[in-house]
C-alpha atoms as a PDB file:
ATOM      1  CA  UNK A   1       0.000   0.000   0.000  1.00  0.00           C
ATOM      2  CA  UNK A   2       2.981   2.610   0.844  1.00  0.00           C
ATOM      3  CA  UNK A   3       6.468   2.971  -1.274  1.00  0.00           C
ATOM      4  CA  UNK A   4       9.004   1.323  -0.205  1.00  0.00           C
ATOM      5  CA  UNK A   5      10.839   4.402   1.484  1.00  0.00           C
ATOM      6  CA  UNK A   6       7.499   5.636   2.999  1.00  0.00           C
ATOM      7  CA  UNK A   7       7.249   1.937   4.765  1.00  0.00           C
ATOM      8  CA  UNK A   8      10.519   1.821   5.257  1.00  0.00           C
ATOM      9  CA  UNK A   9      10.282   5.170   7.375  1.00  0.00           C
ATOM     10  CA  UNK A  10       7.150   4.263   9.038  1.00  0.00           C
ATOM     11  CA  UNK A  11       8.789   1.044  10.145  1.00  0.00           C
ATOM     12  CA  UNK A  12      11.533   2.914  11.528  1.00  0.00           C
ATOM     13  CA  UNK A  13       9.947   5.627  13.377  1.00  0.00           C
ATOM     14  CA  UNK A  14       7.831   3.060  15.181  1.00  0.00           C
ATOM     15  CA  UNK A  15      10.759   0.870  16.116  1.00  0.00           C
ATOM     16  CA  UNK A  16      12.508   4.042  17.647  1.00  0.00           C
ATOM     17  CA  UNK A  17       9.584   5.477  19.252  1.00  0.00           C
ATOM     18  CA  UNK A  18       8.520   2.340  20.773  1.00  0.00           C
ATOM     19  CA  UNK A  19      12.252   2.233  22.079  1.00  0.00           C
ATOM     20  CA  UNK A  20      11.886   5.508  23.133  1.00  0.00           C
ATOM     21  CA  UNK A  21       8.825   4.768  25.404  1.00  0.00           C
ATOM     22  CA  UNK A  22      10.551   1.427  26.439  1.00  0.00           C
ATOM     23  CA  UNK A  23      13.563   3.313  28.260  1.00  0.00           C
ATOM     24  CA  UNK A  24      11.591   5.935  29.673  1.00  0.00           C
ATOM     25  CA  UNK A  25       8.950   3.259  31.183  1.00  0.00           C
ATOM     26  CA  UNK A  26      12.323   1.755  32.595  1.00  0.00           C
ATOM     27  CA  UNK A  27      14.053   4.720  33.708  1.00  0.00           C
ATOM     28  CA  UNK A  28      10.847   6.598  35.452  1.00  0.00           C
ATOM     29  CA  UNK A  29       9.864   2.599  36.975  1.00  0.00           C
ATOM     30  CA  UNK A  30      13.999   2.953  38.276  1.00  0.00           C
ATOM     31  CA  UNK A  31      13.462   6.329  39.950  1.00  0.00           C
ATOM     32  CA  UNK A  32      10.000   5.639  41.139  1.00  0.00           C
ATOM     33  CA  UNK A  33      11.688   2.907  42.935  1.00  0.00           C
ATOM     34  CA  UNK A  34      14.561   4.455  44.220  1.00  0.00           C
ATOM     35  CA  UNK A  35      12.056   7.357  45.416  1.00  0.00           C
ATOM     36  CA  UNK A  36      10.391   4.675  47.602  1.00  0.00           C
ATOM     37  CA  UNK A  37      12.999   3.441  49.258  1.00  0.00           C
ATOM     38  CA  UNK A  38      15.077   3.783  52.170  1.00  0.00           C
ATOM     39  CA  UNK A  39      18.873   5.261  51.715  1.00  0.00           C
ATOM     40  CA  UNK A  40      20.354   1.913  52.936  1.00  0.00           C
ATOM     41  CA  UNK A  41      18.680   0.122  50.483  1.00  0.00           C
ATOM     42  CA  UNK A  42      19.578   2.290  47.729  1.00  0.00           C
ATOM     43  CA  UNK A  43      23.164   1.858  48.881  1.00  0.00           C
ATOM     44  CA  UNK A  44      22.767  -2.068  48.913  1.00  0.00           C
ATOM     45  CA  UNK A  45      21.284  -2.265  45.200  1.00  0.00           C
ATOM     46  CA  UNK A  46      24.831  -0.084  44.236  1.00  0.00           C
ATOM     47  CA  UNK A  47      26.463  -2.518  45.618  1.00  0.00           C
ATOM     48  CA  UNK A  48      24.939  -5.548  43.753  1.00  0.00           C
ATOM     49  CA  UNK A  49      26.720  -7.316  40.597  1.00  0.00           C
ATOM     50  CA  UNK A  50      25.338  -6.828  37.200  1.00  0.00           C
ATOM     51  CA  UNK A  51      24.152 -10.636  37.278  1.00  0.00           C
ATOM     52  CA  UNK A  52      22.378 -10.131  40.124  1.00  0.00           C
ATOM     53  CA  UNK A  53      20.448  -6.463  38.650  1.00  0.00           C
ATOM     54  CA  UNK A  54      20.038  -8.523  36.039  1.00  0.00           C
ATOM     55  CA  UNK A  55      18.431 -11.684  37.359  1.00  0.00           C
ATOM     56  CA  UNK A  56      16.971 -10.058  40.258  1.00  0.00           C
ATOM     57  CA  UNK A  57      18.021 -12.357  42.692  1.00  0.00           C
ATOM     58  CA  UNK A  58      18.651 -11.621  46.550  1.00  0.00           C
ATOM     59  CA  UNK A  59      21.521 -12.604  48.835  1.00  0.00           C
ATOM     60  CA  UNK A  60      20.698 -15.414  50.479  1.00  0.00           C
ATOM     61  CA  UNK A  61      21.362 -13.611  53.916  1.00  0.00           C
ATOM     62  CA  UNK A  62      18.549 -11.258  52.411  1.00  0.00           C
ATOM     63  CA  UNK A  63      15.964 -14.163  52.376  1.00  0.00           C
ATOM     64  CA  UNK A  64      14.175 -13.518  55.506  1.00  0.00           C
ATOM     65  CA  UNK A  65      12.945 -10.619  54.320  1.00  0.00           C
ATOM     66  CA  UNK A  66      10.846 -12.321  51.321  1.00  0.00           C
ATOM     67  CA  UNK A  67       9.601 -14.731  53.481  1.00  0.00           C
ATOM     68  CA  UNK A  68       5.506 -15.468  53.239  1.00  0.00           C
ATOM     69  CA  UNK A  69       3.825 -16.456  56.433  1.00  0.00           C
ATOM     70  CA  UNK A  70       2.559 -19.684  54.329  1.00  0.00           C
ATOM     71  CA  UNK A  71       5.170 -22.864  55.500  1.00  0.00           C
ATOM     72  CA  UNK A  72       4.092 -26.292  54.687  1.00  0.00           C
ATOM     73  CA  UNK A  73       6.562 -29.035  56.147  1.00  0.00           C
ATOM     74  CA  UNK A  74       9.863 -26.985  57.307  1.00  0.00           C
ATOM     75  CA  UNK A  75       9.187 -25.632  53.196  1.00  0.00           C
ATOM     76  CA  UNK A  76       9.127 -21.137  53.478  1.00  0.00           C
ATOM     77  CA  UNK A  77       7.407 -19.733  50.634  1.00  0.00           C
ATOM     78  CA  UNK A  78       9.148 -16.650  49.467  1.00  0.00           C
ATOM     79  CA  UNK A  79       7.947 -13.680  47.619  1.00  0.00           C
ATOM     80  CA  UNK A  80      10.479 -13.180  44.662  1.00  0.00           C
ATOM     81  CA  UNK A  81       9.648 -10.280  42.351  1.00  0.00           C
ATOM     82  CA  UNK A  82       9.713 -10.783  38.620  1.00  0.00           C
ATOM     83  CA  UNK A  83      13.345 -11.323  37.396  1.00  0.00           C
ATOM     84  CA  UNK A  84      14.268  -8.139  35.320  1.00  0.00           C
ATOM     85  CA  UNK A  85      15.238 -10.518  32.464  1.00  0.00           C
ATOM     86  CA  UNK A  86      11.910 -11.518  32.311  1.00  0.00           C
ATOM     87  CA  UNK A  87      10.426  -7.985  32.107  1.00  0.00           C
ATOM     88  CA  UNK A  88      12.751  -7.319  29.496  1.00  0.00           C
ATOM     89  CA  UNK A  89      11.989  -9.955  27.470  1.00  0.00           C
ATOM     90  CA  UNK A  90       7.852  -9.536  27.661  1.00  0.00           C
ATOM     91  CA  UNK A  91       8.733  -5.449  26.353  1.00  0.00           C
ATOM     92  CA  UNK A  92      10.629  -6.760  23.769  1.00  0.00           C
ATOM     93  CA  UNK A  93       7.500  -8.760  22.731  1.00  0.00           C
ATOM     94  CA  UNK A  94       5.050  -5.948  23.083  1.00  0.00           C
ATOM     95  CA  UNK A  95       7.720  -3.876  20.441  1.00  0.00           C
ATOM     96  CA  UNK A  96       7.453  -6.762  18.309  1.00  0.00           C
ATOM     97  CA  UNK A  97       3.531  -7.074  18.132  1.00  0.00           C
ATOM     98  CA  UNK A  98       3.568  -3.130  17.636  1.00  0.00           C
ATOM     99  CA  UNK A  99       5.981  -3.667  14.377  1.00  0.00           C
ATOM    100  CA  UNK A 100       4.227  -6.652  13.399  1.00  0.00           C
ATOM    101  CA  UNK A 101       1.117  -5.070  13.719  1.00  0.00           C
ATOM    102  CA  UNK A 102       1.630  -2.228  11.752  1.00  0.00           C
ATOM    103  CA  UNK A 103       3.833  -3.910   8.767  1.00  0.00           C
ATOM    104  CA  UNK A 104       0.760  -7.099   8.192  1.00  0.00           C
ATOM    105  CA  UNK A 105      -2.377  -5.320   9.220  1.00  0.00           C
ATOM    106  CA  UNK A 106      -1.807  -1.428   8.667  1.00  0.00           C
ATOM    107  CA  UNK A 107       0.698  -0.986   6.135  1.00  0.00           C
ATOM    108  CA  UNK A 108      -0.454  -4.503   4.648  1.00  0.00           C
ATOM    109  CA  UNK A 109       3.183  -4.742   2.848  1.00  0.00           C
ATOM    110  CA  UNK A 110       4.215  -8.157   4.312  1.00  0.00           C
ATOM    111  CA  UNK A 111       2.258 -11.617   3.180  1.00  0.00           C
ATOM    112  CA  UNK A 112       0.327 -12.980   5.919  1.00  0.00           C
ATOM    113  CA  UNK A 113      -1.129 -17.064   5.532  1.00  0.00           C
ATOM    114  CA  UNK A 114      -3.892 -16.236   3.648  1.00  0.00           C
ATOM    115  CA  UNK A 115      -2.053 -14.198   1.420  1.00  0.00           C
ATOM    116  CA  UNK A 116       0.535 -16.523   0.897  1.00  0.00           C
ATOM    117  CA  UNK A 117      -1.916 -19.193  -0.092  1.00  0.00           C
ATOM    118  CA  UNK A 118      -3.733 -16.934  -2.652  1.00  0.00           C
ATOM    119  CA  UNK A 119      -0.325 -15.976  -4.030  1.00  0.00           C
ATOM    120  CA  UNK A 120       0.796 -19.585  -4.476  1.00  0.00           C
ATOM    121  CA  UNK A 121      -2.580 -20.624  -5.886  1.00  0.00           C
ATOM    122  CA  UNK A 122      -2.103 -18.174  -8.334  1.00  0.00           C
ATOM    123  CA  UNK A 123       1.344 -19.283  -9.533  1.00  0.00           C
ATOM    124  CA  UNK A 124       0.318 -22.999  -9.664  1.00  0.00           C
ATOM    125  CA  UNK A 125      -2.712 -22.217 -11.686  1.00  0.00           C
ATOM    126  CA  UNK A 126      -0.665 -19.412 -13.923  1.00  0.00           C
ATOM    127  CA  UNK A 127       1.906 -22.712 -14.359  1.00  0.00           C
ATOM    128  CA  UNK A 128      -1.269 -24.950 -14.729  1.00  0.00           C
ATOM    129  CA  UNK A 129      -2.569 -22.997 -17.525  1.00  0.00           C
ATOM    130  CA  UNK A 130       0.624 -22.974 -19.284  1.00  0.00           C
ATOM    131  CA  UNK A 131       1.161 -26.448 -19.052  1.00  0.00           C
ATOM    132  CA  UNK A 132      -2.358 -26.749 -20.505  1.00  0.00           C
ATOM    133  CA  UNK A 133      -1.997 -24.667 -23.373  1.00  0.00           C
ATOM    134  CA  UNK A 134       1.468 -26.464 -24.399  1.00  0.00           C
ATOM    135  CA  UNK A 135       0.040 -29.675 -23.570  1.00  0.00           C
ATOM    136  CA  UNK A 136      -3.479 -28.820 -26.018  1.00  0.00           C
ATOM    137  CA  UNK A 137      -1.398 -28.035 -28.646  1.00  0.00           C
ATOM    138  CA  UNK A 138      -0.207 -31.420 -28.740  1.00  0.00           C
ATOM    139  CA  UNK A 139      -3.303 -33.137 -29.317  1.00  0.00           C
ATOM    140  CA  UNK A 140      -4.216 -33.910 -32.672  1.00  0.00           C
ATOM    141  CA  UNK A 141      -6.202 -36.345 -35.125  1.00  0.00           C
ATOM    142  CA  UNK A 142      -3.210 -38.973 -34.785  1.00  0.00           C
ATOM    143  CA  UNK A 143      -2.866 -39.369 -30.984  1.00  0.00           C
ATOM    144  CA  UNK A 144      -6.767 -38.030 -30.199  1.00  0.00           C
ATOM    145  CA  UNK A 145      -7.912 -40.928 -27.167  1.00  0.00           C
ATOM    146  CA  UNK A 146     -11.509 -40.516 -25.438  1.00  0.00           C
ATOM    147  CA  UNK A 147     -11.797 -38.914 -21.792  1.00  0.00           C
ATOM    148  CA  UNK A 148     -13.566 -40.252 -18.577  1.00  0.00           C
ATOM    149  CA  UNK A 149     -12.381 -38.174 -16.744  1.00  0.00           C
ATOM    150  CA  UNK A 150     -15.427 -36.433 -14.869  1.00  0.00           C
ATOM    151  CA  UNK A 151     -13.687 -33.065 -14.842  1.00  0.00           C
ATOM    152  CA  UNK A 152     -12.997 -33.176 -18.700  1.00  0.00           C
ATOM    153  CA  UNK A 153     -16.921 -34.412 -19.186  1.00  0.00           C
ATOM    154  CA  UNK A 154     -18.163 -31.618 -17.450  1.00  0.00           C
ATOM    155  CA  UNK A 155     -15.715 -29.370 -19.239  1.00  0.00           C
ATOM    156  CA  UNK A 156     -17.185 -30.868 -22.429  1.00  0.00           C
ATOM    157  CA  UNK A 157     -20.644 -30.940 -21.345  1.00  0.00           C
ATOM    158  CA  UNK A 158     -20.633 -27.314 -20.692  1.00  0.00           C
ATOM    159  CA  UNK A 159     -18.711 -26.701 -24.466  1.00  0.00           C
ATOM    160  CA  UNK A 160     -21.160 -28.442 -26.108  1.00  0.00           C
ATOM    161  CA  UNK A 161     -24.423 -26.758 -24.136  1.00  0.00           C
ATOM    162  CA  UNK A 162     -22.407 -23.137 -25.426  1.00  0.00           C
ATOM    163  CA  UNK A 163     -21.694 -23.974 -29.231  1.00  0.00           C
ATOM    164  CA  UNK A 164     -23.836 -27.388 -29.997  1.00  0.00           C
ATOM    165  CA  UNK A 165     -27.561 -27.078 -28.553  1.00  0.00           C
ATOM    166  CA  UNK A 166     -28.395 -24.943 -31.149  1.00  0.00           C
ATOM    167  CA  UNK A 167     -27.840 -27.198 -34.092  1.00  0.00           C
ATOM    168  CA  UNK A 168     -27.638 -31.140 -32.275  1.00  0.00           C
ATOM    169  CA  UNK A 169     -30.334 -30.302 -29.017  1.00  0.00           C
ATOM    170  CA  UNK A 170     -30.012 -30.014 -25.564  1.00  0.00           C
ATOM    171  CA  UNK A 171     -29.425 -33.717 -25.364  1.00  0.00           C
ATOM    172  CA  UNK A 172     -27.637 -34.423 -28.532  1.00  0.00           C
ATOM    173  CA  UNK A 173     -31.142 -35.566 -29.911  1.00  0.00           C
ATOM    174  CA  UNK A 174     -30.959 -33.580 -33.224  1.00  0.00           C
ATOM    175  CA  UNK A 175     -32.294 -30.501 -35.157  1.00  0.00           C
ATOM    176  CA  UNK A 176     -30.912 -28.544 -37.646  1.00  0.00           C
ATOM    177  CA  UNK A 177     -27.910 -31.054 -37.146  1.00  0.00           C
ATOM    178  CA  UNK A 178     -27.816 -34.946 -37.051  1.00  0.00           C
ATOM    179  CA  UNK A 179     -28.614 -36.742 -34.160  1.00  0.00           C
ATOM    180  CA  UNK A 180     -25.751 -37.719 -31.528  1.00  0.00           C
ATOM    181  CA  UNK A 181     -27.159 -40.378 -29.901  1.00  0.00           C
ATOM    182  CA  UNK A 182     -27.633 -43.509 -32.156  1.00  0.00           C
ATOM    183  CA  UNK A 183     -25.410 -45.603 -33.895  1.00  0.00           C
ATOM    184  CA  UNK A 184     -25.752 -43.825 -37.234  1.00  0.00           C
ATOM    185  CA  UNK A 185     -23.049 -41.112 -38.387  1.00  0.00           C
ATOM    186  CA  UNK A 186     -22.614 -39.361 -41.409  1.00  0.00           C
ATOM    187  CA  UNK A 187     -18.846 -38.663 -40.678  1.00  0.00           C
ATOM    188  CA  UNK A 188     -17.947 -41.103 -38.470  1.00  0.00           C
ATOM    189  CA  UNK A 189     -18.505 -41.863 -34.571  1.00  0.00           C
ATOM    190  CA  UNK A 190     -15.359 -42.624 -33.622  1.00  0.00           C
ATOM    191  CA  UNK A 191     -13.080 -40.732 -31.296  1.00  0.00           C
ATOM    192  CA  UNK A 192     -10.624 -39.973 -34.618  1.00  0.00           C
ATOM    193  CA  UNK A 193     -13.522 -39.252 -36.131  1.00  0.00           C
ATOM    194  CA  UNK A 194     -15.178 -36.676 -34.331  1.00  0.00           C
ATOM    195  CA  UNK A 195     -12.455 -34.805 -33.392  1.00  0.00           C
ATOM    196  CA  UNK A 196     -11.663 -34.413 -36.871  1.00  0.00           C
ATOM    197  CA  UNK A 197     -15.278 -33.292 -37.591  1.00  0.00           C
ATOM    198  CA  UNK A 198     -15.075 -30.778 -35.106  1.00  0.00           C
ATOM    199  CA  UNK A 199     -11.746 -28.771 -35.960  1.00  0.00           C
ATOM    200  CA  UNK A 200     -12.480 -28.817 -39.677  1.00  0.00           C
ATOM    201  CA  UNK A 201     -16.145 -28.443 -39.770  1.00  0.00           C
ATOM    202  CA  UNK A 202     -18.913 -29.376 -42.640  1.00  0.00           C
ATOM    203  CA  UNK A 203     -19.084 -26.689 -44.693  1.00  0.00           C
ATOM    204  CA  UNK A 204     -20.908 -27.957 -47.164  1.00  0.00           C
ATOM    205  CA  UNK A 205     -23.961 -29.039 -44.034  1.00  0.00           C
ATOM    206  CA  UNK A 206     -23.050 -25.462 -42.802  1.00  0.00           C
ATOM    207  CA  UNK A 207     -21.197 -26.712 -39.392  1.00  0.00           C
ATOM    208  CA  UNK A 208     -18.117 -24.266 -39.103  1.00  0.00           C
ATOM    209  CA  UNK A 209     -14.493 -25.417 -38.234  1.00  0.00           C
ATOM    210  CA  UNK A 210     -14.422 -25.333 -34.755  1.00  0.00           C
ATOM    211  CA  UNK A 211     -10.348 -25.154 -34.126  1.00  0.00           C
ATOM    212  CA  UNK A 212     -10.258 -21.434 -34.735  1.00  0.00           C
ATOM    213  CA  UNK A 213     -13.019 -20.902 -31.371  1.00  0.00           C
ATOM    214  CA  UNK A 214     -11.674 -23.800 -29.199  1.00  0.00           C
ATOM    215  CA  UNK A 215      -8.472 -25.182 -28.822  1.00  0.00           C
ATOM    216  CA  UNK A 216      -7.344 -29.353 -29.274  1.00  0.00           C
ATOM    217  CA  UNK A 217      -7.874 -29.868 -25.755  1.00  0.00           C
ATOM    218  CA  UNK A 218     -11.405 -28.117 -26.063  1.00  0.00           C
ATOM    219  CA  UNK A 219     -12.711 -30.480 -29.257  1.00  0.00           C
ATOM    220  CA  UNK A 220     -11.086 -33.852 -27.227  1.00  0.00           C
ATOM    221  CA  UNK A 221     -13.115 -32.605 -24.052  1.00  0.00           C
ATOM    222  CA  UNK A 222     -16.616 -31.906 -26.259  1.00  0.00           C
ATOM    223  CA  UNK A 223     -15.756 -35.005 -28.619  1.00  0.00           C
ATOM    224  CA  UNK A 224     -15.493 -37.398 -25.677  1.00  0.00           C
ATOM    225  CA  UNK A 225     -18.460 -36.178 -23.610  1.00  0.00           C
ATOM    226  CA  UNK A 226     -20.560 -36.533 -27.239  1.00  0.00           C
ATOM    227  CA  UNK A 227     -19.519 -40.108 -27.260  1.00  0.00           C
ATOM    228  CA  UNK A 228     -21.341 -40.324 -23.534  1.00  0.00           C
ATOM    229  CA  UNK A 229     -24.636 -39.552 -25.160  1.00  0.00           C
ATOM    230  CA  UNK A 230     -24.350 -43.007 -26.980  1.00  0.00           C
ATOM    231  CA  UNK A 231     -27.342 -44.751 -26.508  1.00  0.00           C
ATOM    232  CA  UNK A 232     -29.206 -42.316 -23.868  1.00  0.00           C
ATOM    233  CA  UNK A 233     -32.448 -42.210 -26.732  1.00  0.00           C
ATOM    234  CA  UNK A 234     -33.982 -38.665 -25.699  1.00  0.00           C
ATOM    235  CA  UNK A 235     -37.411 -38.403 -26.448  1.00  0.00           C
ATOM    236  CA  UNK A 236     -37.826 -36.660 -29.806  1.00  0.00           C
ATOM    237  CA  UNK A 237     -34.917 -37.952 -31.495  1.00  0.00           C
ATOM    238  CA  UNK A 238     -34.376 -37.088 -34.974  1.00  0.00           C
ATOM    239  CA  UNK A 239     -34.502 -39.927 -37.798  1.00  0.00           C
ATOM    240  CA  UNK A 240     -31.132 -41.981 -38.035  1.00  0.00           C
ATOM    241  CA  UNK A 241     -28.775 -40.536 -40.663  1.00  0.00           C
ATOM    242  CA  UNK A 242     -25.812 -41.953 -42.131  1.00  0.00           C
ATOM    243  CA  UNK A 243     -23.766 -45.370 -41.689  1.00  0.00           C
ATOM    244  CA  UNK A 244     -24.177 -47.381 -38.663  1.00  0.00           C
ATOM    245  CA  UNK A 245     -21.392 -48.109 -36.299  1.00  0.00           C
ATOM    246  CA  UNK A 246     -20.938 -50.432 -34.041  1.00  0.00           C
END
């Protein structure tokens, strides 16, 4: 949604600014602490090692003093606050979810799942569509076989309800053009045939040459799903025309 500088930027100020607030939360929690309490313990917390500021550990001489009135079994519950580590780990994940936030759901620049899966669904079917076309063109009258598959019938099926009804009938029974469904053809019923039939046309019976609307892989799909309606006898079937074939 932004240019790259402009996100770039955004990202950046965010980062710093959440930094920003990060240090002063820690510095004014430092001096609020200090504020409350006493001068000797100020001194003591001087005195401590950086591993100990850092896990937040006490002396154990100091231990008494967390002590919780709750004992079970010579065991002394103590009252440890929250290591500083700790702390500093769950503000480093509240920067995080800020940055994150901003860069998948405001800016919208990086790729969340769903994204990701639209994305790839588009490559495969960009790839699938190229392997399609390269893989139609290599269909021809020589190496033509019939389909079963049910996607490539329905495929057909809905070819031949665009560009055959009109001339053959909703159910291949006949009209203007011969009927599909009997034994009888005028050009041939075989797969060979048909295909052939379809890309070239019968000009002469006014039936244009298909190859120049659909490609190969188009006339196999509609030839195939034609040879399904072998047989089906729809009511109002035209007169048989041609030679039979069996």
């Amino acid at each position: 949604m932004f240019s790259s500088f402009t996100e770039i930027w955004l990202i950046s100020l965010i980062f710093l600014t959440s930094i920003l607030i990060l240090i002063v939360t820690m510095q004014l929690s430092s001096a609020l602490k200090k504020l409350t309490q006493a001068p000797g313990q100020v001194e003591e917390e001087a005195s401590l090692s950086w591993w100990q500021k850092f896990t937040g550990l006490k002396p154990l001489e100091k231990e008494k003093d967390l002590e919780l009135e709750h004992q079970y079994d010579g065991i002394v519950e103590l009252d440890n606050p929250t290591p500083p580590w700790f702390m500093y780990l769950f503000y480093i994940t509240i920067l995080f979810g800020i940055v994150y936030l901003f860069y998948y759901h405001v800016a919208q620049d990086g790729n969340i799942q769903e994204t990701e899966y639209k994305n790839e669904v588009a490559v495969a079917e960009k790839a699938r569509e190229e392997y399609m076309k390269k893989f139609a063109n290599s269909v021809n009258e020589d190496n033509v076989k019939a389909l079963t598959a049910a996607k490539d019938l329905t495929e057909g099926s809905s070819i031949y309800t665009t560009n055959c009804v009109a001339c053959h009938g909703d159910k291949g029974q006949g009209g203007v053009g011969p009927n599909l469904t009997d034994v009888y053809w005028l050009h041939g019923g075989t797969i060979k045939d048909l295909f052939h039939t379809i890309t070239n046309g019968v000009p002469e019976k006014g039936m244009i040459a298909w190859n120049k609307t659909l490609n190969p892989i188009q006339i196999q799909q509609v030839s195939s799903y034609i040879l399904t309606l072998q047989g089906t006898n729809p009511p109002g079937a035209k007169e048989p025309q041609g030679t039979e074939q069996k």
